[in-house]
N, C-alpha and C. Protein backbone atom coordinates (compact mmCIF):
# COMPACT_ATOMS: atom_id res chain seq x y z
N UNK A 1 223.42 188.67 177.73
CA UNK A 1 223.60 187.27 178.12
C UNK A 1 222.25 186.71 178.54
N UNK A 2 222.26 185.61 177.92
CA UNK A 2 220.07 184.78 178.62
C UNK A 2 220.90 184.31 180.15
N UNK A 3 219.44 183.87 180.37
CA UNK A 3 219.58 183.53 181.93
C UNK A 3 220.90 182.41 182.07
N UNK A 4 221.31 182.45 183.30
CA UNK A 4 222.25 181.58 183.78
C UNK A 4 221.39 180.58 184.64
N UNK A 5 221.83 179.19 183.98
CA UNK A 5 220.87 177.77 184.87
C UNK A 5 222.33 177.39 186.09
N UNK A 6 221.63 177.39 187.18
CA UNK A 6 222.64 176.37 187.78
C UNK A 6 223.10 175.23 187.89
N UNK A 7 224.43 174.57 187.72
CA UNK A 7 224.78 173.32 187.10
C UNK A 7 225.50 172.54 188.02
N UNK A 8 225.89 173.15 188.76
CA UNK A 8 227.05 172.46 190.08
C UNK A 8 227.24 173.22 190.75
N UNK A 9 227.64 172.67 192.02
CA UNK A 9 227.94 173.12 193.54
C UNK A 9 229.67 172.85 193.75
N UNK A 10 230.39 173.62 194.32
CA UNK A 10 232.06 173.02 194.57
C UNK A 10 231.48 172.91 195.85
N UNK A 11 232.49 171.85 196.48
CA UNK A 11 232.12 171.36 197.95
C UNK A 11 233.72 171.80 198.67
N UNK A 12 234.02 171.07 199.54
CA UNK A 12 235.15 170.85 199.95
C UNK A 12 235.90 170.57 199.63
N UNK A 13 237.32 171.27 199.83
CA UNK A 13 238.52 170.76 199.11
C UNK A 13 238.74 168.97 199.49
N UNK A 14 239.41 168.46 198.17
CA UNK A 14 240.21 166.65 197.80
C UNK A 14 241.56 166.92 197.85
N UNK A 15 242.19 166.68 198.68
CA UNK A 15 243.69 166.33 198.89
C UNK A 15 244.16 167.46 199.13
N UNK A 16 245.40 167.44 198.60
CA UNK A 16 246.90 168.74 198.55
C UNK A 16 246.80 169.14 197.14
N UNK A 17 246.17 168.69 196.41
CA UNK A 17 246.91 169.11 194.78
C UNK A 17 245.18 170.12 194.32
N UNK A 18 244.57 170.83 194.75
CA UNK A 18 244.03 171.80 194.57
C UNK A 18 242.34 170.92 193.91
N UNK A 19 241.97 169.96 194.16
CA UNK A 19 240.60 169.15 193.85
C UNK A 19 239.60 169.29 194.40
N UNK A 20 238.51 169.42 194.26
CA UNK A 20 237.42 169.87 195.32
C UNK A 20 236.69 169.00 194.94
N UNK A 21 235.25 168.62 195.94
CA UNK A 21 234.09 168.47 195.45
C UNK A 21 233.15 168.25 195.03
N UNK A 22 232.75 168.28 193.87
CA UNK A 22 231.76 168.95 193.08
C UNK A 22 230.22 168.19 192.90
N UNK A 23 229.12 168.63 193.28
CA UNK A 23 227.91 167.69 193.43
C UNK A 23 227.51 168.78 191.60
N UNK A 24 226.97 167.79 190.87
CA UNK A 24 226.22 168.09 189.56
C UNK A 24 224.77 168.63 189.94
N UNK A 25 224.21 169.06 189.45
CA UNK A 25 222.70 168.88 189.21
C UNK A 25 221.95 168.54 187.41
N UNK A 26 223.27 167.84 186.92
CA UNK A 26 222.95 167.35 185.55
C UNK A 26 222.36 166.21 185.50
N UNK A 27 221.88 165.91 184.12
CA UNK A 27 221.28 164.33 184.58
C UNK A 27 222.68 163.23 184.37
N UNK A 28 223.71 163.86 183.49
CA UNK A 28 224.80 163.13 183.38
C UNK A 28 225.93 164.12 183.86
N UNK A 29 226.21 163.14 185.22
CA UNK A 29 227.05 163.90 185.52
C UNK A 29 228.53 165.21 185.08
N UNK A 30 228.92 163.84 184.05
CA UNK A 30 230.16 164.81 183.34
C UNK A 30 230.12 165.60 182.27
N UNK A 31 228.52 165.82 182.00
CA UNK A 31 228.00 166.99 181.11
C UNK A 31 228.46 168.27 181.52
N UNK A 32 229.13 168.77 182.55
CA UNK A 32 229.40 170.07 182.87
C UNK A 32 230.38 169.98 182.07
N UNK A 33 231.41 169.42 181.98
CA UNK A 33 232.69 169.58 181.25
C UNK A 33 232.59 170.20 179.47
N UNK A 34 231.04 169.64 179.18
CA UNK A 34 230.94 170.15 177.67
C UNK A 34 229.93 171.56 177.89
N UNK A 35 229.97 172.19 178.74
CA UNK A 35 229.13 173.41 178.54
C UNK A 35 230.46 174.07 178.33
N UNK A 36 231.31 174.16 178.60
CA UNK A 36 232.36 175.37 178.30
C UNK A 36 232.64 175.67 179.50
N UNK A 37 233.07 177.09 179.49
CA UNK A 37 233.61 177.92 181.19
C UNK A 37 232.02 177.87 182.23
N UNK A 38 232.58 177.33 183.27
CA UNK A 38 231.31 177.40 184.45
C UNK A 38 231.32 178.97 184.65
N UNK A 39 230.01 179.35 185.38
CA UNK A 39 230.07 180.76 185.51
C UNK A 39 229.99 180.81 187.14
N UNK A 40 230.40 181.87 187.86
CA UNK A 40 230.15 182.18 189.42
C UNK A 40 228.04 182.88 188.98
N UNK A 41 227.79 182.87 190.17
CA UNK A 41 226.33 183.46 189.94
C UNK A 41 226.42 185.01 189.13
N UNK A 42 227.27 185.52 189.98
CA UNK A 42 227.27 187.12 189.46
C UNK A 42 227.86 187.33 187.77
N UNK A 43 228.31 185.85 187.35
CA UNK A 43 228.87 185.67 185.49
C UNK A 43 230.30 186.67 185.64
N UNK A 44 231.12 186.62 187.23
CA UNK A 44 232.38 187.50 187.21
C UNK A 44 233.37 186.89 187.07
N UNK A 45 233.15 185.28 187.73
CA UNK A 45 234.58 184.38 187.73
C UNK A 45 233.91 183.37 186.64
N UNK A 46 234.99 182.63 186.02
CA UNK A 46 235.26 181.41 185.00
C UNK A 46 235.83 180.63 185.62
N UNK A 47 235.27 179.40 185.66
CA UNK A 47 235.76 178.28 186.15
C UNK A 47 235.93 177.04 184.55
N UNK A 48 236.94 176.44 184.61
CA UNK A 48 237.30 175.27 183.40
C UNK A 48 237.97 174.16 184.02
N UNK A 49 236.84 173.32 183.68
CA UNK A 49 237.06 171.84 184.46
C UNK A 49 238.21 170.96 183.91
N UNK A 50 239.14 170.98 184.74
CA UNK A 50 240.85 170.26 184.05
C UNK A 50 240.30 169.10 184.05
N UNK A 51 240.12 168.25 185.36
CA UNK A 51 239.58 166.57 184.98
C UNK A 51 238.25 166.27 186.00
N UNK A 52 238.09 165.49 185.84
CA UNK A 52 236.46 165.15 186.76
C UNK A 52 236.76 163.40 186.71
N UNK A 53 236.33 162.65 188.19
CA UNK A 53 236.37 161.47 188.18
C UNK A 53 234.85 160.89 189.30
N UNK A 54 234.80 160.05 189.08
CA UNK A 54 233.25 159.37 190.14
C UNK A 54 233.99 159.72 191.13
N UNK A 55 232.92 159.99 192.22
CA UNK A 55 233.02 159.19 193.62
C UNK A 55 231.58 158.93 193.86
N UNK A 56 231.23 158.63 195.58
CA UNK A 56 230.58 157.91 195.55
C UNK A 56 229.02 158.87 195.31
N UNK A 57 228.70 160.15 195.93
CA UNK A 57 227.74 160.77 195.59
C UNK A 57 227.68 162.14 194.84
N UNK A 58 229.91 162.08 193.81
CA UNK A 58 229.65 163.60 193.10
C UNK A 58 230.73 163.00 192.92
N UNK A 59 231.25 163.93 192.51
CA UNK A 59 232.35 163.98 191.46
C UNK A 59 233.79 164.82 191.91
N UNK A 60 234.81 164.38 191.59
CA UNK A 60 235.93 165.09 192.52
C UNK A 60 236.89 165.36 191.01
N UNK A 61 237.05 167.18 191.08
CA UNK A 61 237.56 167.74 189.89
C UNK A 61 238.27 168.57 190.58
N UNK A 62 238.98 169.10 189.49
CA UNK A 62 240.07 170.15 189.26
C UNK A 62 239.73 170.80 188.26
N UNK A 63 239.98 172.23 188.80
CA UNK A 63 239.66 173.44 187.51
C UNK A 63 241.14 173.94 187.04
N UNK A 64 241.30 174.08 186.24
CA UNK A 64 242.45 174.70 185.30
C UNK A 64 242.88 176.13 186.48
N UNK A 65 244.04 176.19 186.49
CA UNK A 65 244.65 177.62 187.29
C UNK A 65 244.48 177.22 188.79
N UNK A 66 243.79 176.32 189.78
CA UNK A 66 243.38 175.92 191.06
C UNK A 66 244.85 174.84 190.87
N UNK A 67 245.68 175.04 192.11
CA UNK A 67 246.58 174.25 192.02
C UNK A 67 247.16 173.54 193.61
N UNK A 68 246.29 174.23 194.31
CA UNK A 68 246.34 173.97 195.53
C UNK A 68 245.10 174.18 196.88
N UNK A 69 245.56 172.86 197.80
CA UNK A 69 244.46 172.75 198.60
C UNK A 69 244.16 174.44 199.16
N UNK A 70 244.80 175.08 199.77
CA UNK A 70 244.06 176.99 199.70
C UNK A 70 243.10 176.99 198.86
N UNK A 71 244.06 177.01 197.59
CA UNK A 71 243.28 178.25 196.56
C UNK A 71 241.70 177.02 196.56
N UNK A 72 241.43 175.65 196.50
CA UNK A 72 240.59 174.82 196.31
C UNK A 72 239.31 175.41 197.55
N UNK A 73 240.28 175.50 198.81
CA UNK A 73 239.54 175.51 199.55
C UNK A 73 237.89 177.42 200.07
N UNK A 74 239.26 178.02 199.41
CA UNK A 74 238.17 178.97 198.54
C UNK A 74 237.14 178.89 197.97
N UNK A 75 237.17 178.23 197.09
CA UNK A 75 236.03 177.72 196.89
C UNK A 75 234.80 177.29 197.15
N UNK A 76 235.02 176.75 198.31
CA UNK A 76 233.92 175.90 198.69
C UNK A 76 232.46 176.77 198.72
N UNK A 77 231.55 175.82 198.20
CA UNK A 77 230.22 176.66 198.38
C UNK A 77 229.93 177.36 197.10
N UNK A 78 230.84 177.41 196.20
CA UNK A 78 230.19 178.12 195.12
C UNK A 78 229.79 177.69 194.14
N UNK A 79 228.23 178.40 193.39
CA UNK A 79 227.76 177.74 192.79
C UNK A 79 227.92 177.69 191.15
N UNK A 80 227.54 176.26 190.36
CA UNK A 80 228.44 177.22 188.98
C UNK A 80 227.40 177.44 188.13
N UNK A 81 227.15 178.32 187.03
CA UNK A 81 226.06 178.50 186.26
C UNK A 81 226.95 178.31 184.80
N UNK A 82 225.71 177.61 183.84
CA UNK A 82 226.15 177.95 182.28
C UNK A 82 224.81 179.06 181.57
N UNK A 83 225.05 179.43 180.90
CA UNK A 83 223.78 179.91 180.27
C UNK A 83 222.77 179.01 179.43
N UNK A 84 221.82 179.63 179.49
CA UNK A 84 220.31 179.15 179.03
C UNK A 84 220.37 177.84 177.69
N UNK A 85 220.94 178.56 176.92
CA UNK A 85 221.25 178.28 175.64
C UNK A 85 221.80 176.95 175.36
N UNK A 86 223.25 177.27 176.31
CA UNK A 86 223.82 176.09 176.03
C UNK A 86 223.21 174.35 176.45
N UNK A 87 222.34 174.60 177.14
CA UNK A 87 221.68 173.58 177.65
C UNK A 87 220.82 172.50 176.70
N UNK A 88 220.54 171.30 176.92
CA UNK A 88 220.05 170.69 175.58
C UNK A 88 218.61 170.82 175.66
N UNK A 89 217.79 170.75 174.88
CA UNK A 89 216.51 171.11 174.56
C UNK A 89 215.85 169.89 175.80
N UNK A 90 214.65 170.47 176.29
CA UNK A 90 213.72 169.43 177.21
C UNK A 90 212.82 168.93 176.33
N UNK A 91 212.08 167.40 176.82
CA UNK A 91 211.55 166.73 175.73
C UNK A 91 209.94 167.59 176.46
N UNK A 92 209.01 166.88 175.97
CA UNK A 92 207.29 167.35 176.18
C UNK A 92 207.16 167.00 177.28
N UNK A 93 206.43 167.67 178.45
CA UNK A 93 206.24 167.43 180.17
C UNK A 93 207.83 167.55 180.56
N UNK A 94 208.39 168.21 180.22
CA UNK A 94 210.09 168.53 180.99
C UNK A 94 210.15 169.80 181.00
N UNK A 95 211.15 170.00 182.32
CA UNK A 95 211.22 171.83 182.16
C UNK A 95 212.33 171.78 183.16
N UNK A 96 213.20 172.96 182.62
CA UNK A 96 214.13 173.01 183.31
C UNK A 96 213.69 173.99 184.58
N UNK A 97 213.93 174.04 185.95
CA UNK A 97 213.18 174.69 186.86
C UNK A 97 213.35 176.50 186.85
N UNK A 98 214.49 176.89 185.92
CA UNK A 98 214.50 178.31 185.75
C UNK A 98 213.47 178.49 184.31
N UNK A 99 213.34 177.61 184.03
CA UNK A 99 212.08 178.21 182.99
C UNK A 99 210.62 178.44 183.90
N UNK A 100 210.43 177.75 185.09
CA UNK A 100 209.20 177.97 185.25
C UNK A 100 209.16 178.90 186.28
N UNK A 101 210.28 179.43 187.38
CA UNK A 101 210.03 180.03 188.24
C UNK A 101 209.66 181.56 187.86
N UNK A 102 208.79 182.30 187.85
CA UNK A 102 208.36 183.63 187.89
C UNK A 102 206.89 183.40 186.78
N UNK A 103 206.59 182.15 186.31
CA UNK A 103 205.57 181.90 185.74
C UNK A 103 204.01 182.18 186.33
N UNK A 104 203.15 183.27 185.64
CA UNK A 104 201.92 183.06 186.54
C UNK A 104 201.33 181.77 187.11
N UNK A 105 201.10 181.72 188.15
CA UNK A 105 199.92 180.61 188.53
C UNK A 105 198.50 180.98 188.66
N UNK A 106 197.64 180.33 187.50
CA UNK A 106 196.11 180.52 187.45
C UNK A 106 195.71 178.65 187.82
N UNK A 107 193.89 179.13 188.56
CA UNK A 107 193.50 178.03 188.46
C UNK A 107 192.74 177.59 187.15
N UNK A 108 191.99 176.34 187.34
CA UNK A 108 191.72 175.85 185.84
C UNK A 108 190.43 176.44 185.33
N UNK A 109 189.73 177.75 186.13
CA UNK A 109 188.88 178.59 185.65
C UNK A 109 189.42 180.01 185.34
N UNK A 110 191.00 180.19 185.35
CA UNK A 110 191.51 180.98 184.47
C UNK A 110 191.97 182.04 185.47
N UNK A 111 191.36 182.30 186.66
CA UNK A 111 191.59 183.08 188.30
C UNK A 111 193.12 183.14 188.52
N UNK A 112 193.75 184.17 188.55
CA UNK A 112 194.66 184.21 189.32
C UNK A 112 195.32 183.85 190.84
N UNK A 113 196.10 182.86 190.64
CA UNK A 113 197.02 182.74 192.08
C UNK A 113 197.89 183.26 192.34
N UNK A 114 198.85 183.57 191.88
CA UNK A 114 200.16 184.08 192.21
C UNK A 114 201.13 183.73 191.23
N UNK A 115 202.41 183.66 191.64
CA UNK A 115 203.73 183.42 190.72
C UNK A 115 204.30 182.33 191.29
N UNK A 116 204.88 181.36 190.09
CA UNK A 116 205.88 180.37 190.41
C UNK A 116 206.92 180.62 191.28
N UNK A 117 207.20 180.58 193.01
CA UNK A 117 208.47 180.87 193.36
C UNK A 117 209.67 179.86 193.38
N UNK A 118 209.26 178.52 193.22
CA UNK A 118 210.44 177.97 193.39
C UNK A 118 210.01 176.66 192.93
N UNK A 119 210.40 175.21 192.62
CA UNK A 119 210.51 173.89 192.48
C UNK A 119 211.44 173.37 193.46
N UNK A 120 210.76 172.26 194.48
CA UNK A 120 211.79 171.87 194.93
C UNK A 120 211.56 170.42 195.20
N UNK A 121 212.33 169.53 195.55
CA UNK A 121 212.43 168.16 195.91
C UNK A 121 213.27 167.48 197.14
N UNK A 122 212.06 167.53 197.82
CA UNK A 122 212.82 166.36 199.17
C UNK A 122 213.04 165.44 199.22
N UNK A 123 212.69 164.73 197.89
CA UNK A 123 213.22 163.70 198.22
C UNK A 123 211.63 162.19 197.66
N UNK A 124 210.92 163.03 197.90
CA UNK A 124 209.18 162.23 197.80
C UNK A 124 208.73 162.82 196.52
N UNK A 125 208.89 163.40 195.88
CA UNK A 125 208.65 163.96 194.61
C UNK A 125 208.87 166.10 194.28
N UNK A 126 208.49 166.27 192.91
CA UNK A 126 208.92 167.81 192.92
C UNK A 126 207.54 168.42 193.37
N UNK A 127 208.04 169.20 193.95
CA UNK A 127 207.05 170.37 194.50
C UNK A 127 206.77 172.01 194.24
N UNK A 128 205.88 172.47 193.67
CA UNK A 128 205.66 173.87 193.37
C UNK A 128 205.49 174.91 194.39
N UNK A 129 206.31 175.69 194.29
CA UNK A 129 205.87 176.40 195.48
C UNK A 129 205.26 178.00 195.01
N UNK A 130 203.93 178.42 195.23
CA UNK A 130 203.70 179.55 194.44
C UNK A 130 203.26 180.60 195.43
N UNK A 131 203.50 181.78 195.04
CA UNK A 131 203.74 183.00 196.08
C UNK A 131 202.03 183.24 195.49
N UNK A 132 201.08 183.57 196.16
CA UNK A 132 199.86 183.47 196.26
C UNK A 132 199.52 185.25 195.65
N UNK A 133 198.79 185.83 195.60
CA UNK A 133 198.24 187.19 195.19
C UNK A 133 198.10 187.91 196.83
N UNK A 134 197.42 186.96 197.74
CA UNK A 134 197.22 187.44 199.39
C UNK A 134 197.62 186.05 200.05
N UNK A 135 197.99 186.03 201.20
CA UNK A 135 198.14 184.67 202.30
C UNK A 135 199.31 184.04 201.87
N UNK A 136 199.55 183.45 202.98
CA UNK A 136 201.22 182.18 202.28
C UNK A 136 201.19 181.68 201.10
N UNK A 137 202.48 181.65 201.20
CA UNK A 137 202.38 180.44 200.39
C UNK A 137 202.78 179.57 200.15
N UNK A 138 201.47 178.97 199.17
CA UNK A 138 201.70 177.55 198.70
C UNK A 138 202.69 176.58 198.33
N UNK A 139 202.65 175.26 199.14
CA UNK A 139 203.36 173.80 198.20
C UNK A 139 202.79 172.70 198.26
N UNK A 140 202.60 172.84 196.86
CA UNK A 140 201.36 171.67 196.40
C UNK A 140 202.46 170.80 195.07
N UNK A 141 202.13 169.47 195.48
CA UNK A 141 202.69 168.46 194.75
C UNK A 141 202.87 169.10 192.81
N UNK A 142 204.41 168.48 192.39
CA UNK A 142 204.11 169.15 190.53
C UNK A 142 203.85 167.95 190.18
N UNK A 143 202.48 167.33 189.83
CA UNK A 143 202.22 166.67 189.36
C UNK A 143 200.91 166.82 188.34
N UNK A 144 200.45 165.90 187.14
CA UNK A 144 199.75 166.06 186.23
C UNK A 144 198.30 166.86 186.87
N UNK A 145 198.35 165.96 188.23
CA UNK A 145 196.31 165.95 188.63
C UNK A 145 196.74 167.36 189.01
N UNK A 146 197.49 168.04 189.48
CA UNK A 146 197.65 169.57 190.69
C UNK A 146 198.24 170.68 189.61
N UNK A 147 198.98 170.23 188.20
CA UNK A 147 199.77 170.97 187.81
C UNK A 147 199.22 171.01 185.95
N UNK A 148 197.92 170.65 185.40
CA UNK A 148 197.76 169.92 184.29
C UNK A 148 198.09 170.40 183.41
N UNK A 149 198.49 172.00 183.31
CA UNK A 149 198.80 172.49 181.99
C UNK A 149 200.36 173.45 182.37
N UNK A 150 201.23 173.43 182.05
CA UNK A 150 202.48 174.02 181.69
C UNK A 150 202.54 175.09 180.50
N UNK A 151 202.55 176.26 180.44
CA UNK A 151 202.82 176.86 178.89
C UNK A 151 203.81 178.22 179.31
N UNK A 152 204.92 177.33 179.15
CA UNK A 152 206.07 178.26 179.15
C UNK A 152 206.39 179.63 178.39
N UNK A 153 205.83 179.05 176.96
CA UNK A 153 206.12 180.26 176.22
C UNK A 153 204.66 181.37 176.57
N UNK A 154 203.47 180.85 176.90
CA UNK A 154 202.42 182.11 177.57
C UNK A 154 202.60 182.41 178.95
N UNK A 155 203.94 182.16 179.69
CA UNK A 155 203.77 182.76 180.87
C UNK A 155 203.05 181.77 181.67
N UNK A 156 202.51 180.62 181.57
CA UNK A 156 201.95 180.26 183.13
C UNK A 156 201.48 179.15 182.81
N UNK A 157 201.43 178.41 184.59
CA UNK A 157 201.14 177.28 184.76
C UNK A 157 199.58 177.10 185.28
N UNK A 158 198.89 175.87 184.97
CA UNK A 158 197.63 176.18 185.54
C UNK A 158 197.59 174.93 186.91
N UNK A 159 196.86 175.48 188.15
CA UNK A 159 197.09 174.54 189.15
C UNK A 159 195.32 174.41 189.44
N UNK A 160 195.69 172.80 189.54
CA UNK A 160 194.01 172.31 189.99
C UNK A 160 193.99 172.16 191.56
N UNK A 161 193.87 173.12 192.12
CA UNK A 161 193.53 173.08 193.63
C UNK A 161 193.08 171.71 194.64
N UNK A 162 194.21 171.00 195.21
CA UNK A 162 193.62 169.99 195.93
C UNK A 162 192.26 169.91 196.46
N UNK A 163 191.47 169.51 197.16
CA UNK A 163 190.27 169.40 197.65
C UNK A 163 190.87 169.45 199.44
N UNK A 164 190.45 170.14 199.75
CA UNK A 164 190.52 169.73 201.02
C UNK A 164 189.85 168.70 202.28
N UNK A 165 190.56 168.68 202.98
CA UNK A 165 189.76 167.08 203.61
C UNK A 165 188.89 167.76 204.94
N UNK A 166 188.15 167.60 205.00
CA UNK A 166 187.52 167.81 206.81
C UNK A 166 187.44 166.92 207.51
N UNK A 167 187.08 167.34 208.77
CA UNK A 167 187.37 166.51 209.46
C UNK A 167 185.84 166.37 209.70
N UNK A 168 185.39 165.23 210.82
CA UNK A 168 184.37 165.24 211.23
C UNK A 168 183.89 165.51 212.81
N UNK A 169 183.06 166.78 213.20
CA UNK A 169 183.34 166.89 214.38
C UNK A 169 182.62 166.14 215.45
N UNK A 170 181.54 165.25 214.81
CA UNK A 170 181.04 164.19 215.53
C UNK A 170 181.74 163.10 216.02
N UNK A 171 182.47 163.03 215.20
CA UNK A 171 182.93 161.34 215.56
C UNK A 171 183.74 161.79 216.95
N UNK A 172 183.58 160.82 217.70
CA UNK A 172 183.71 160.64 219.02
C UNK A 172 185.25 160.06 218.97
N UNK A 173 186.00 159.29 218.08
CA UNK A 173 187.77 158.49 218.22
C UNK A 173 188.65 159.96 217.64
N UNK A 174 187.65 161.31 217.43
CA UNK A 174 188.65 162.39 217.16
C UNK A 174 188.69 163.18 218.42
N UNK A 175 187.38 163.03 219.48
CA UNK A 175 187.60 163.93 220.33
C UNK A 175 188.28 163.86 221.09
N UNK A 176 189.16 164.75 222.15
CA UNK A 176 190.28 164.57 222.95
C UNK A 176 189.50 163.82 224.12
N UNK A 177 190.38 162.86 224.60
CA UNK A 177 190.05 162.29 225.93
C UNK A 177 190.27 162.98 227.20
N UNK A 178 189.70 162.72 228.01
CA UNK A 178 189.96 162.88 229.47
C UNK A 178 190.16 161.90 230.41
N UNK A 179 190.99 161.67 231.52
CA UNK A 179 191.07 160.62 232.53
C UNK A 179 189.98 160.28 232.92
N UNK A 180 189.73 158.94 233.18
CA UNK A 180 188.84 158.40 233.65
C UNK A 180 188.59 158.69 235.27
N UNK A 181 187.69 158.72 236.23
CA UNK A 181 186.99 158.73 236.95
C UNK A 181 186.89 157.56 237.75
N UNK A 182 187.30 157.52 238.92
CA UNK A 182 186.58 156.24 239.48
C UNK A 182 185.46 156.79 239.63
N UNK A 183 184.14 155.53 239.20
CA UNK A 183 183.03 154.99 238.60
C UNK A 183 182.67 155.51 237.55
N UNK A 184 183.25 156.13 236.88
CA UNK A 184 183.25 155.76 234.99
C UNK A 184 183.14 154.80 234.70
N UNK A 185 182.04 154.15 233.61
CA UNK A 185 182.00 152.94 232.88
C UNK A 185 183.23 152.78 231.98
């Protein structure tokens, strides 16, 4: 079996009649319904989406065989995967985030950094997070200027190292103050 992408989250059980949930991570939401059987992470349980309707920030479904708020409420928390395959092709500068995680990270003189550990988004844009060779690690913005070359099929991403800023230790509006003095100017 190729890798399993994750596609949806079940949330909390919807009503008495066995509905939960369900937040997507598709770009269209009711695309889960055409991958086929959802998978549990471990690919042990099958999940088959009976109906799916809007709400206001996901989607509230019923899986085939779930017939009640219990068995729904089981659920909760689990995540669903389809495989690799079934997924639709990404256009040029797109990547699905299990293609890039375990990708080397070199800088743009070819030096090793570490490995892709994760992509993530708060919300302000996506972020790379790469497990370094020595020291923490890194999260530096995925963007063109920090991230300029992508090559999935060679294994790795290349990262242009921010610049770092200094400070200046002269300037006098950085140094810490002290209380004034009567007869201080």
């Amino acid at each position: 079996m190729s890798a399993l992408v994750c596609v949806a989250r079940i949330g909390a059980a919807h009503g008495v009649r066995g509905a939960v949930k369900l937040w997507t991570f598709t770009e269209d939401p009711f695309a889960i319904r055409r991958y086929g059987p959802l998978l549990s992470k471990d690919g042990k349980r099958q999940f088959e989406v009976a109906t799916a309707r809007e709400a206001k920030d996901h989607l509230v479904a019923t899986f085939k065989d779930v017939t009640t708020r219990d068995e729904a409420e089981r659920l909760n928390g689990i995540e669903l995967y389809v495989p690799r395959e079934k997924l639709p092709a990404t256009d040029e500068d797109e990547y699905y985030h299990t293609d890039l995680i375990g990708l080397a990270a070199v800088t743009t003189d070819g030096e090793p950094l570490g490995r892709v550990l994760a992509i993530h988004n708060f919300g302000a844009g996506d972020i790379i997070e790469i497990a370094p060779l020595k020291g923490a690690t890194m999260l530096l913005p995925f963007s063109n200027a920090v991230v300029p070359e992508v090559d999935v099929k060679g294994g790795r991403v290349v990262i242009a190292l921010p610049q770092e800023i200094e400070g200046d230790d002269g300037d006098e509006a950085l140094a810490p103050s002290r209380p004034r003095e009567s007869g201080d100017p």
